[in-house]
N, C-alpha and C. Protein backbone atom coordinates (compact mmCIF):
# COMPACT_ATOMS: atom_id res chain seq x y z
N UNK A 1 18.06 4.40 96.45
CA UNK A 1 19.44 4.51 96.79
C UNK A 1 19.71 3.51 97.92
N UNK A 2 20.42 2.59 97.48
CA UNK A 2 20.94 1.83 98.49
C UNK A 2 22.42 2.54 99.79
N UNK A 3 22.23 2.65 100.77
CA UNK A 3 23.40 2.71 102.12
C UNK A 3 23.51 1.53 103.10
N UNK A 4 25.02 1.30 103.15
CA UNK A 4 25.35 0.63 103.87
C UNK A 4 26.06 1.23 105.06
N UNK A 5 25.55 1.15 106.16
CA UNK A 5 26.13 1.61 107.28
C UNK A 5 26.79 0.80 108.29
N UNK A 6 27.94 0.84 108.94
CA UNK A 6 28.29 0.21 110.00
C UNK A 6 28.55 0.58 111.12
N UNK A 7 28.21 -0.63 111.91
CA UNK A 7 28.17 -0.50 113.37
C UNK A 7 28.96 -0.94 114.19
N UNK A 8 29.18 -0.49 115.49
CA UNK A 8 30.07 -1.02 116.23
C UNK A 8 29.92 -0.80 118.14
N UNK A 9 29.76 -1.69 118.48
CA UNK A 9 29.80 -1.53 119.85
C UNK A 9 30.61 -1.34 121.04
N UNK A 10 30.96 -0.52 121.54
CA UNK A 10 32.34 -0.40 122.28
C UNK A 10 31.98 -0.93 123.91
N UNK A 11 31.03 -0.24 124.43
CA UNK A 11 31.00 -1.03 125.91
C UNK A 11 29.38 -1.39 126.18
N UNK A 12 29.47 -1.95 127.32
CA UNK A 12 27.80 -2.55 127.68
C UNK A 12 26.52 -1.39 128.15
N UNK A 13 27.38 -0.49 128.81
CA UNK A 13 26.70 0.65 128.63
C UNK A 13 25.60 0.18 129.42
N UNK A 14 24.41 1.11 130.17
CA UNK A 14 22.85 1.11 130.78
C UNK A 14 22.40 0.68 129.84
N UNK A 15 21.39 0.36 130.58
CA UNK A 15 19.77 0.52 129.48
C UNK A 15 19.02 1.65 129.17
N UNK A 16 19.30 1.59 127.59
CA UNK A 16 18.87 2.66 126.80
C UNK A 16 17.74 2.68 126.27
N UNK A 17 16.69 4.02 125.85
CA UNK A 17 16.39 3.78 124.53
C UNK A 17 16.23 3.19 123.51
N UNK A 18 15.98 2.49 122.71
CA UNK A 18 16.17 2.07 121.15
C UNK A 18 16.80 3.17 120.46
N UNK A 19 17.96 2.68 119.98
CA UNK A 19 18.57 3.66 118.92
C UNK A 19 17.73 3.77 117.42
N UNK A 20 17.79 4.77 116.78
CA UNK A 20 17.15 5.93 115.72
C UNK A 20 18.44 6.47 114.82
N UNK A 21 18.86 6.04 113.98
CA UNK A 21 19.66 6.89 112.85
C UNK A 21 19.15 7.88 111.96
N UNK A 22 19.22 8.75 111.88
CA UNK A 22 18.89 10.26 111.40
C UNK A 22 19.86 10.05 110.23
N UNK A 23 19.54 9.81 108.42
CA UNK A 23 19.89 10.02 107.77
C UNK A 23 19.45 11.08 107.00
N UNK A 24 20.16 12.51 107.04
CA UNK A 24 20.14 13.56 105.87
C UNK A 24 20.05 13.83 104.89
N UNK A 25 20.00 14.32 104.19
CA UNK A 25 20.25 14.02 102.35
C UNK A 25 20.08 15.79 102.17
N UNK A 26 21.28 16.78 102.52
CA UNK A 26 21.29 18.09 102.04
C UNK A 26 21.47 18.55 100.89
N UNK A 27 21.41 19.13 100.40
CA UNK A 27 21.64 20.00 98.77
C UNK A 27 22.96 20.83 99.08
N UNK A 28 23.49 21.49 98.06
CA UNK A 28 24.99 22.10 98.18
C UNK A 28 24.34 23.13 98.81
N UNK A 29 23.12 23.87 98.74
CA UNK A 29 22.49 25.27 98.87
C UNK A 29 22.76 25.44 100.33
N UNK A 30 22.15 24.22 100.91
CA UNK A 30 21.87 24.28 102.04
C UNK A 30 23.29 24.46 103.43
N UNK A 31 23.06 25.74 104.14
CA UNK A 31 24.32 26.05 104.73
C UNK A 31 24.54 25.00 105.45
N UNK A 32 25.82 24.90 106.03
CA UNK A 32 26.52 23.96 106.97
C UNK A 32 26.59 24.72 107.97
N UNK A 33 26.26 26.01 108.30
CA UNK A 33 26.73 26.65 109.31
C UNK A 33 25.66 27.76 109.61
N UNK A 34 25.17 28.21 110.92
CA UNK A 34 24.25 29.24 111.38
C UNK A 34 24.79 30.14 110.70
N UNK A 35 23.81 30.85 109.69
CA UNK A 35 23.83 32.11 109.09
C UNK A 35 23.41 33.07 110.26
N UNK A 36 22.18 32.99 110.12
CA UNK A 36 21.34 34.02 110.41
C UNK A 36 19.52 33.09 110.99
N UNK A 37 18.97 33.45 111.94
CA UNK A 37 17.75 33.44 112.69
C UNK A 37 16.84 33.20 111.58
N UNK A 38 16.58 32.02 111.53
CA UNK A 38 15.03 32.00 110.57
C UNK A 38 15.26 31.40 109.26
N UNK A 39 16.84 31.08 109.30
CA UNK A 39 17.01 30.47 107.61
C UNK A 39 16.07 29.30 107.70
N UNK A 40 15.78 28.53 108.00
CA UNK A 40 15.30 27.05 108.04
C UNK A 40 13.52 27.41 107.45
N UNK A 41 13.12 28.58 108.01
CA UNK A 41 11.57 28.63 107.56
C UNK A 41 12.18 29.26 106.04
N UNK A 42 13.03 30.39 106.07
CA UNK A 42 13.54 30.85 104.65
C UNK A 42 13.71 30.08 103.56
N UNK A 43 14.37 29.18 103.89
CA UNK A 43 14.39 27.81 102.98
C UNK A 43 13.57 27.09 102.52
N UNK A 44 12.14 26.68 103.28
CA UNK A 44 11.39 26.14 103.34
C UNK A 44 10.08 26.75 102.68
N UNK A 45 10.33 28.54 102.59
CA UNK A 45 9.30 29.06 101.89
C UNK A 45 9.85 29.09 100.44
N UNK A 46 11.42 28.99 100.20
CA UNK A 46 11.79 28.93 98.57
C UNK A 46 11.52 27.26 98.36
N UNK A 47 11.24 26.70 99.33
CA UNK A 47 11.31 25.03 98.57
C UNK A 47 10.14 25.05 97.81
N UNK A 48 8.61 25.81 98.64
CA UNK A 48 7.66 25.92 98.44
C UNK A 48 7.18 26.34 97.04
N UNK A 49 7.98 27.62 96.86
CA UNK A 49 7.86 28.63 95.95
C UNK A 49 8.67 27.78 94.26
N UNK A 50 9.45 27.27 94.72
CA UNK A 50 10.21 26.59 93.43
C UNK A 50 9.55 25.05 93.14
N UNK A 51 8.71 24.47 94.13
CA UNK A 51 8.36 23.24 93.98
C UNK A 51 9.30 22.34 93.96
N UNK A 52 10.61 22.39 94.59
CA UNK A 52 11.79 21.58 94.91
C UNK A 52 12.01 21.75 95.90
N UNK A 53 12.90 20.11 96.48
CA UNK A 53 12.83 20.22 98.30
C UNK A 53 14.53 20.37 97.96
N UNK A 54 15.16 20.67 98.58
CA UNK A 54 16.83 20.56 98.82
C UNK A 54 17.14 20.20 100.12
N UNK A 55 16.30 19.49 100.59
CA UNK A 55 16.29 18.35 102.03
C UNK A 55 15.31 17.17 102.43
N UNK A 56 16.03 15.90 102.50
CA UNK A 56 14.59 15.03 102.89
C UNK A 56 15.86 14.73 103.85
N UNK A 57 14.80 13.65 105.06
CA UNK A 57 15.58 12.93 105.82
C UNK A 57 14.62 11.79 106.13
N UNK A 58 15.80 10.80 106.27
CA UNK A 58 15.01 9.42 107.07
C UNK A 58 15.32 8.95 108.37
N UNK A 59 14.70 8.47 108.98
CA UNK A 59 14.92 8.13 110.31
C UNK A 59 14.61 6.23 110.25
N UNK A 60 15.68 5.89 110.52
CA UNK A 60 15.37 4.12 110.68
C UNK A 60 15.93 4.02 112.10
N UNK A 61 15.85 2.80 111.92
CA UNK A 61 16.38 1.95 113.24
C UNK A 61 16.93 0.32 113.08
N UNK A 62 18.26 0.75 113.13
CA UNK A 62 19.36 -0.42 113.02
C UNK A 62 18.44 -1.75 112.72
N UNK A 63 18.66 -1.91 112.05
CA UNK A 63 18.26 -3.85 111.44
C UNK A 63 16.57 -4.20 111.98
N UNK A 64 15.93 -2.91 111.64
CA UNK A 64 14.08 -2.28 111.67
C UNK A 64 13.91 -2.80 113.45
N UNK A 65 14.90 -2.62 114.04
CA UNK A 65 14.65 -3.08 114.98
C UNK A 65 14.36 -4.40 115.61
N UNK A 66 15.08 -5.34 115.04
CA UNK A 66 15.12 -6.83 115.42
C UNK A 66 16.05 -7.30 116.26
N UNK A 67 17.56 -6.68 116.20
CA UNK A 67 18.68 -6.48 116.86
C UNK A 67 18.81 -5.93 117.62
N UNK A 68 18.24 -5.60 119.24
CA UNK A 68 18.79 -4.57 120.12
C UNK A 68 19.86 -4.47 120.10
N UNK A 69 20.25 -3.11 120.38
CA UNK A 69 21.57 -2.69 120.44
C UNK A 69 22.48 -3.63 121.95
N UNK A 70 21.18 -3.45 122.87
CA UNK A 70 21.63 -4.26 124.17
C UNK A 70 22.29 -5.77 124.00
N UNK A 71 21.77 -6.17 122.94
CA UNK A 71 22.73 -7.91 122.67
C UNK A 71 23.64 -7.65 121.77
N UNK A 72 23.83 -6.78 121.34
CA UNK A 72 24.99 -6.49 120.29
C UNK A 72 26.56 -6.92 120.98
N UNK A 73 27.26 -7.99 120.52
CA UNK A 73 28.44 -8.22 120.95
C UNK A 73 29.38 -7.20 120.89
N UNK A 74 29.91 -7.10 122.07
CA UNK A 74 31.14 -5.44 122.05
C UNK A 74 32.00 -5.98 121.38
N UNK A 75 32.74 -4.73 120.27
CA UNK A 75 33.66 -4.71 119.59
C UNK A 75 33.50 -5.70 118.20
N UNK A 76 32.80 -6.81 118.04
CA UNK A 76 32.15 -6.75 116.37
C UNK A 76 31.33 -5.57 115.63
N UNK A 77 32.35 -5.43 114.56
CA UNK A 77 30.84 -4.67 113.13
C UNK A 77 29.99 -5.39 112.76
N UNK A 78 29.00 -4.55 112.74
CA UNK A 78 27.93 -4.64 111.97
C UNK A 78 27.75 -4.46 110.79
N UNK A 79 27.08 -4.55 109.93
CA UNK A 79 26.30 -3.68 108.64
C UNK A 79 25.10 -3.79 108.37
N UNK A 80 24.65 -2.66 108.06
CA UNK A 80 23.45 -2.85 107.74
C UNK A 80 23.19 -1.90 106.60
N UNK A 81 22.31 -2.69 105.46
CA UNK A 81 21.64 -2.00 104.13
C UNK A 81 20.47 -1.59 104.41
N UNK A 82 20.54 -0.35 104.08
CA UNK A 82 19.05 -0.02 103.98
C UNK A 82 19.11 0.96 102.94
N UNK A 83 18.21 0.54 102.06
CA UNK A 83 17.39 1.19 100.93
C UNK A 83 16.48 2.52 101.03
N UNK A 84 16.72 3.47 100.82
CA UNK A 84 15.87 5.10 100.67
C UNK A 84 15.68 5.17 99.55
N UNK A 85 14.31 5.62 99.27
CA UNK A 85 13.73 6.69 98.11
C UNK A 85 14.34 7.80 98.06
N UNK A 86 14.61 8.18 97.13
CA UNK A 86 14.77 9.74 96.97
C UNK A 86 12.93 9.98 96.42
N UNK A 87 12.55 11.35 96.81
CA UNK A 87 11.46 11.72 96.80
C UNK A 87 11.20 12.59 95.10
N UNK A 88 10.33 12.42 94.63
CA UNK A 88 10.42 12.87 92.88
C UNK A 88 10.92 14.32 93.36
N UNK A 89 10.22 15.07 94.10
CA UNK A 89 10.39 16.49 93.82
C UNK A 89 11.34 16.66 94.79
N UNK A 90 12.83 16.21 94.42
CA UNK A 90 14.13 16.70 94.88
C UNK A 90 14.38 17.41 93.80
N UNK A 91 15.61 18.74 94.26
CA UNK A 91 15.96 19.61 93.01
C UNK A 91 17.24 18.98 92.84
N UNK A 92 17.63 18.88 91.86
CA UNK A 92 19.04 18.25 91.17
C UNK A 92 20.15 18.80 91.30
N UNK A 93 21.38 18.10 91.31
CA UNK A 93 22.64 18.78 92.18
C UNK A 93 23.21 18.02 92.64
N UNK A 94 24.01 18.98 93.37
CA UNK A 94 25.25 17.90 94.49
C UNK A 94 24.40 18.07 96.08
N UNK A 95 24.92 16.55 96.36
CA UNK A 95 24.11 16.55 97.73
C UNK A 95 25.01 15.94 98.50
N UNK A 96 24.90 16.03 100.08
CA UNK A 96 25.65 15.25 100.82
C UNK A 96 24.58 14.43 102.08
N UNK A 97 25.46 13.59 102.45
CA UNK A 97 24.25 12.51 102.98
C UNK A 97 25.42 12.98 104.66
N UNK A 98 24.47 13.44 105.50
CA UNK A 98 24.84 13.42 107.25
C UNK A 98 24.22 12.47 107.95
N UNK A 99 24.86 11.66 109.02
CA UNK A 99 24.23 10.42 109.97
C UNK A 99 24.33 11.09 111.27
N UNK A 100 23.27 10.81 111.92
CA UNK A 100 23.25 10.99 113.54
C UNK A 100 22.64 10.34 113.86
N UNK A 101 23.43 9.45 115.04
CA UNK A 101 22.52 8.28 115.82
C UNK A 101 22.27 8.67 116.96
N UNK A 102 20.74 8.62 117.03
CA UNK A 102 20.44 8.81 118.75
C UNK A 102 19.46 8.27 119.32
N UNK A 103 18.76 8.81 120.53
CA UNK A 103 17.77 7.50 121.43
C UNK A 103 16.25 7.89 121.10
N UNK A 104 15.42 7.02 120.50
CA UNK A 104 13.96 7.53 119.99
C UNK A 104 13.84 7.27 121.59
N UNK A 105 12.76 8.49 121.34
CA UNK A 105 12.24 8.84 122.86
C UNK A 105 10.55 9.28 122.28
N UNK A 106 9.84 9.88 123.44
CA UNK A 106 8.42 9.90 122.80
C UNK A 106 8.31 11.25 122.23
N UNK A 107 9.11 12.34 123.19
CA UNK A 107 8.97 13.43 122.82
C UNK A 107 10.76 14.04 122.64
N UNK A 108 10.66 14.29 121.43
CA UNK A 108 12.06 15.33 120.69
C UNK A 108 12.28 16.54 121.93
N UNK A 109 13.72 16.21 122.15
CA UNK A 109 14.13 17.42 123.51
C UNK A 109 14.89 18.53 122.18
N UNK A 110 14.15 19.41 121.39
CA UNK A 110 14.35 20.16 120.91
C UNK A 110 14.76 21.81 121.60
N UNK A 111 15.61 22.29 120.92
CA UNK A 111 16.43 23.93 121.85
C UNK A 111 15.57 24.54 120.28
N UNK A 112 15.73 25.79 121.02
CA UNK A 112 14.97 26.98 120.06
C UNK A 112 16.02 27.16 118.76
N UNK A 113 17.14 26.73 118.77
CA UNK A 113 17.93 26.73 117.14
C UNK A 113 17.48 26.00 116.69
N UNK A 114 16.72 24.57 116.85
CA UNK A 114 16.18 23.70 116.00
C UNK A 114 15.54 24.23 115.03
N UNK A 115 14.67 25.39 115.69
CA UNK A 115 13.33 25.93 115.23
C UNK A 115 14.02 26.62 114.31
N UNK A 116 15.52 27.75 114.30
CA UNK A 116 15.22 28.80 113.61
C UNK A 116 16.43 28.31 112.38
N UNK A 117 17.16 27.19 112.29
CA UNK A 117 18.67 27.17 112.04
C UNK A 117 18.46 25.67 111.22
N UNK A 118 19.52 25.63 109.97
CA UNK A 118 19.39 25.07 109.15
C UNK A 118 20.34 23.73 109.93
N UNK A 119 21.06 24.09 110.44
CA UNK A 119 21.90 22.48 111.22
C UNK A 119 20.97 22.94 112.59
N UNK A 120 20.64 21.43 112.91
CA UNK A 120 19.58 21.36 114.00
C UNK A 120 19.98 19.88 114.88
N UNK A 121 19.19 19.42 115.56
CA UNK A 121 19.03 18.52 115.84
C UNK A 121 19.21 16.93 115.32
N UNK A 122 19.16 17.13 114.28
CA UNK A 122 19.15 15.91 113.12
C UNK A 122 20.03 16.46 112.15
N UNK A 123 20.81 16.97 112.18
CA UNK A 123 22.13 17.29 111.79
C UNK A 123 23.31 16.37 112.35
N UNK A 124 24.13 15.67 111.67
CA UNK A 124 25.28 14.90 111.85
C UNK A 124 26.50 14.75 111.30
N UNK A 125 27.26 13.94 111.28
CA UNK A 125 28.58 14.41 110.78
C UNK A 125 28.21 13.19 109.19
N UNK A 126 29.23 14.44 107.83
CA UNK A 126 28.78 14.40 106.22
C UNK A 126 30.29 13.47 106.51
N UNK A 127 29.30 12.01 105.74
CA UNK A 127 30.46 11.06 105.13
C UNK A 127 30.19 10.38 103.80
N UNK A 128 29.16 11.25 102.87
CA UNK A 128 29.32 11.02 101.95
C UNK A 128 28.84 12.12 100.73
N UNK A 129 29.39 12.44 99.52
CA UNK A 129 28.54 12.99 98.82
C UNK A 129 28.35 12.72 97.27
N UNK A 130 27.23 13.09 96.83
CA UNK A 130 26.48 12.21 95.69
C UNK A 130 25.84 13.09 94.82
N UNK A 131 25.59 13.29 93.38
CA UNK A 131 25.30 14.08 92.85
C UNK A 131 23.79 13.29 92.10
N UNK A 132 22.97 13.82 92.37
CA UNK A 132 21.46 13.38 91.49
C UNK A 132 21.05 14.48 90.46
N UNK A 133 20.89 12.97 89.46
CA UNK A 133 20.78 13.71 87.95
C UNK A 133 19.70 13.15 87.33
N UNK A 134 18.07 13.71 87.19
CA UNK A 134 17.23 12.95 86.62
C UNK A 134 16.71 12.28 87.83
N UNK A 135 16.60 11.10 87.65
CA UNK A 135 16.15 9.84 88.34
C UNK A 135 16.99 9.27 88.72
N UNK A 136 18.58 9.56 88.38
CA UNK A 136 20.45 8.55 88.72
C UNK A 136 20.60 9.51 89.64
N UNK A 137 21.34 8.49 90.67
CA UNK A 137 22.26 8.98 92.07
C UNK A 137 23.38 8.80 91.04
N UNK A 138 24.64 9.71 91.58
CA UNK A 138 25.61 9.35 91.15
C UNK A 138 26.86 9.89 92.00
N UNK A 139 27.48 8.63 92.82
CA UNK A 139 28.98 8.99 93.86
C UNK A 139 29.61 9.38 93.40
């Protein structure tokens, strides 16, 4: 599956981090919203049990990291393609793709909902969705 994402720089900002994009890839199953304490292992023992995942995610970094964000001219877009696998043992359906950009660091400043809750940390805002059928993506 090819994504094209764009970028944009608004001010000069400190010195950061290297930015990390957190791309999602949820299933319809999968809630958008805290149910209940423990869905995320719940989920994870039916992915088990059915031999289908109804979540992968990728983590890149803007243009593999050749482009600091720090020389990035303020106020030009960017784009950037980047190419994902979908993984064979996805279960088929409607899916939606969530982005969250943030600062790779060494160690994940994770809160205890990460642990128990299906939107976590690497949860971001859904701007697209796509239905996989077989081996075809389809927008």
């Amino acid at each position: 599956m090819a994504i094209t994402i764009g970028y944009e720089k608004y001010d000069a900002g400190p010195f950061r981090f290297p930015t990390v994009v957190h791309l999602r890839f949820d299933h319809e199953s999968v809630s958008q919203d805290h149910r209940y304490p423990g869905e995320k292992h719940v989920r994870r023992i039916n992915e088990m049990r059915a031999g289908r995942l109804v979540r992968f995610r990728r983590d890149i970094t803007p243009y593999q990291g050749l482009i600091p964000l720090e020389v990035w001219p303020i106020g030009t877009p960017f784009y950037d393609r980047v190419v994902v696998k979908v993984p064979p043992a996805m279960a088929l359906g409607n899916y939606r793709l969530e982005i969250a950009i943030d600062r790779q660091t060494l160690l994940p400043n994770l809160e205890v909902g990460d642990l128990l809750y299906n939107r976590d940390h690497f949860s971001g805002k859904s701007c697209v969705g796509f239905e996989l059928v077989g081996s075809v993506v389809r927008q």
